[in-house]
Protein backbone atom coordinates (compact mmCIF):
# COMPACT_ATOMS: atom_id res chain seq x y z
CA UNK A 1 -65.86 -14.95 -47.72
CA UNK A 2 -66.79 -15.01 -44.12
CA UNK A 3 -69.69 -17.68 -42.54
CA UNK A 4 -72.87 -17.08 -41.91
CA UNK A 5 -72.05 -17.24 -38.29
CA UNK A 6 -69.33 -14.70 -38.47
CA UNK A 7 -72.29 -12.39 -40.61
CA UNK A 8 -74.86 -13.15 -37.62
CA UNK A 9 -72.06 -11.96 -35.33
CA UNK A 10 -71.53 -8.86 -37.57
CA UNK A 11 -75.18 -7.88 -38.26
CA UNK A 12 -76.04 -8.43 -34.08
CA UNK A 13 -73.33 -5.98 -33.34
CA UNK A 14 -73.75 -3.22 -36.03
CA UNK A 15 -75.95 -1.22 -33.23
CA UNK A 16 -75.85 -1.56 -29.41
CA UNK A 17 -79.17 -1.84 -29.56
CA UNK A 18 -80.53 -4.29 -32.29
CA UNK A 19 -83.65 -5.85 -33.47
CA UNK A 20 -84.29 -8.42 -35.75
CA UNK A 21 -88.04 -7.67 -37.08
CA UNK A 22 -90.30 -8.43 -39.49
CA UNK A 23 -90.38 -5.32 -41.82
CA UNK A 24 -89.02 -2.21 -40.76
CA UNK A 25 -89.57 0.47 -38.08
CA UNK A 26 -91.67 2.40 -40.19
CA UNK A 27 -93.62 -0.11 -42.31
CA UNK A 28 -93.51 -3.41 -39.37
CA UNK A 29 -94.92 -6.15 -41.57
CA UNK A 30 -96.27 -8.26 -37.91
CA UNK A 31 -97.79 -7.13 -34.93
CA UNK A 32 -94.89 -8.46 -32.86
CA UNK A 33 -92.35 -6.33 -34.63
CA UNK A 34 -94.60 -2.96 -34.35
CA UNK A 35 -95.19 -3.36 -30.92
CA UNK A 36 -91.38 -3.59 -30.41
CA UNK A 37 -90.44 -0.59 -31.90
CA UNK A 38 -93.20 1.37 -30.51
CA UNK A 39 -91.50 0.03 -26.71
CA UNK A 40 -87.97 1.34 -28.24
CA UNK A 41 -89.69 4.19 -29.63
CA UNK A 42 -91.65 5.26 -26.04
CA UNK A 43 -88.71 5.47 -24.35
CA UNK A 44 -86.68 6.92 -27.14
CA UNK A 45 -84.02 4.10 -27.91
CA UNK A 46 -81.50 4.69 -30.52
CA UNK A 47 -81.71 1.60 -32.03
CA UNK A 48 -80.50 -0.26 -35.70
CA UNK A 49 -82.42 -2.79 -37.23
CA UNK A 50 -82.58 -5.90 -39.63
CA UNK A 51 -85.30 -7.07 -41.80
CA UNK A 52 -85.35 -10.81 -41.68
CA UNK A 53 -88.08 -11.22 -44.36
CA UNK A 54 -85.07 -9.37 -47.35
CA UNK A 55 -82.57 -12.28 -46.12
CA UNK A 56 -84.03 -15.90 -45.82
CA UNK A 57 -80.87 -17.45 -44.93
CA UNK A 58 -80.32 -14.85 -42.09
CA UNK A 59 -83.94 -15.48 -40.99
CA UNK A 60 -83.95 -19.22 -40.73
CA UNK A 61 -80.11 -19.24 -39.29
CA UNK A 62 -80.47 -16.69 -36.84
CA UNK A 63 -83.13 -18.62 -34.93
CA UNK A 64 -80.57 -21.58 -34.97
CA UNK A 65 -77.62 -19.11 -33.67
CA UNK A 66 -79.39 -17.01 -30.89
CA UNK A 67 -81.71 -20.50 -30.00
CA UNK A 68 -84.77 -18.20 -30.15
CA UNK A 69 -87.41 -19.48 -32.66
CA UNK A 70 -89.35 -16.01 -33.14
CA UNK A 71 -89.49 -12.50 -34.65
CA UNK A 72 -88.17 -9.71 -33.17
CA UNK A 73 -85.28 -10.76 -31.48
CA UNK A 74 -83.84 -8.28 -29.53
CA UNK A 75 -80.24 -7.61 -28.83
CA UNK A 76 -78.43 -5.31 -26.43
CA UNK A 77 -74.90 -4.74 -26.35
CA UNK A 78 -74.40 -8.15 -28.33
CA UNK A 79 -76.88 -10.10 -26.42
CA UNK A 80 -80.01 -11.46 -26.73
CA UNK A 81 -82.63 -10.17 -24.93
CA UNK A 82 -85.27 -12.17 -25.93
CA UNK A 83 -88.69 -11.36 -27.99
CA UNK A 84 -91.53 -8.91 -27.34
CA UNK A 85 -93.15 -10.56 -24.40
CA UNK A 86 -89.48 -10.58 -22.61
CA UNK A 87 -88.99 -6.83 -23.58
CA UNK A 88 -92.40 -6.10 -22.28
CA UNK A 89 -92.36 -7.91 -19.15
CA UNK A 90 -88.83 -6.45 -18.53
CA UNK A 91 -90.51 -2.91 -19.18
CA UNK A 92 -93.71 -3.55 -16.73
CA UNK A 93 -91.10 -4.49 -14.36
CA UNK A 94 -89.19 -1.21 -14.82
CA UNK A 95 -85.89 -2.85 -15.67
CA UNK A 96 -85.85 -1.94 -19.64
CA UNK A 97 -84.67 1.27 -18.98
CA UNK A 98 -82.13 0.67 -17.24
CA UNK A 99 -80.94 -2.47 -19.75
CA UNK A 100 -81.24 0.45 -22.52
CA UNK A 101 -80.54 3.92 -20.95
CA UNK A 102 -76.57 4.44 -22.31
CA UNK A 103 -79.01 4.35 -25.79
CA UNK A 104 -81.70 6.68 -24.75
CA UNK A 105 -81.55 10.18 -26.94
C-alpha cells in the first residue's frame, strides 16, 4: 500500500508534461481546464493528464501537496508550473516554449 503522497508523486510524474484538469482533454468540464489544453494543444505538447473530478481524495490532497489551491495544475518535468494564468502569462512572454519544447511533436 503506498501513501497518498507517494501516489501524488507517481501520478505528477507519469508524463513530463502533466496536467491536473477538470474533465479531460476532449470533454474539459471548466473553462480553466479547456483553455489549458487548447495552450498545450497550439503549440503541439505531448502531454498526459489526470481528471481530478474521478478521484476526490487526489483532488482535495493534491492542492495540499503542490500548495496550489486551483484546477489545472500544471506540471513539467515533475514540477509545478502553476495554473492557467501562469501558463498563459509564461506563453505571452514567449518562455512556454521553451519550458515545453523537448515535448513538442
Amino acid at each position: 500500500v503506498i501513501s497518498i503522497n507517494e501516489k501524488l508523486k507517481q501520478l505528477i510524474n507519469s508524463s513530463p508534461v502533466m496536467v491536473f484538469m477538470k474533465g479531460t482533454p476532449e470533454s474539459p468540464e471548466c473553462g480553466f481546464s479547456r483553455r489549458m489544453v487548447e495552450l498545450l494543444f497550439k503549440h503541439n505538447v505531448k502531454f498526459g493528464y489526470f481528471n481530478i473530478l474521478a478521484d476526490k481524495v487526489v483532488r482535495e490532497r493534491l492542492k495540499e501537496y503542490s500548495n496550489w489551491k486551483t484546477y489545472p495544475q500544471l506540471y513539467v518535468e515533475g514540477k509545478l508550473i502553476g495554473g492557467l494564468d501562469i501558463a498563459l502569462e509564461l506563453d505571452s512572454q514567449g518562455e512556454f516554449v521553451p519550458l515545453v519544447e523537448k515535448y513538442i511533436q
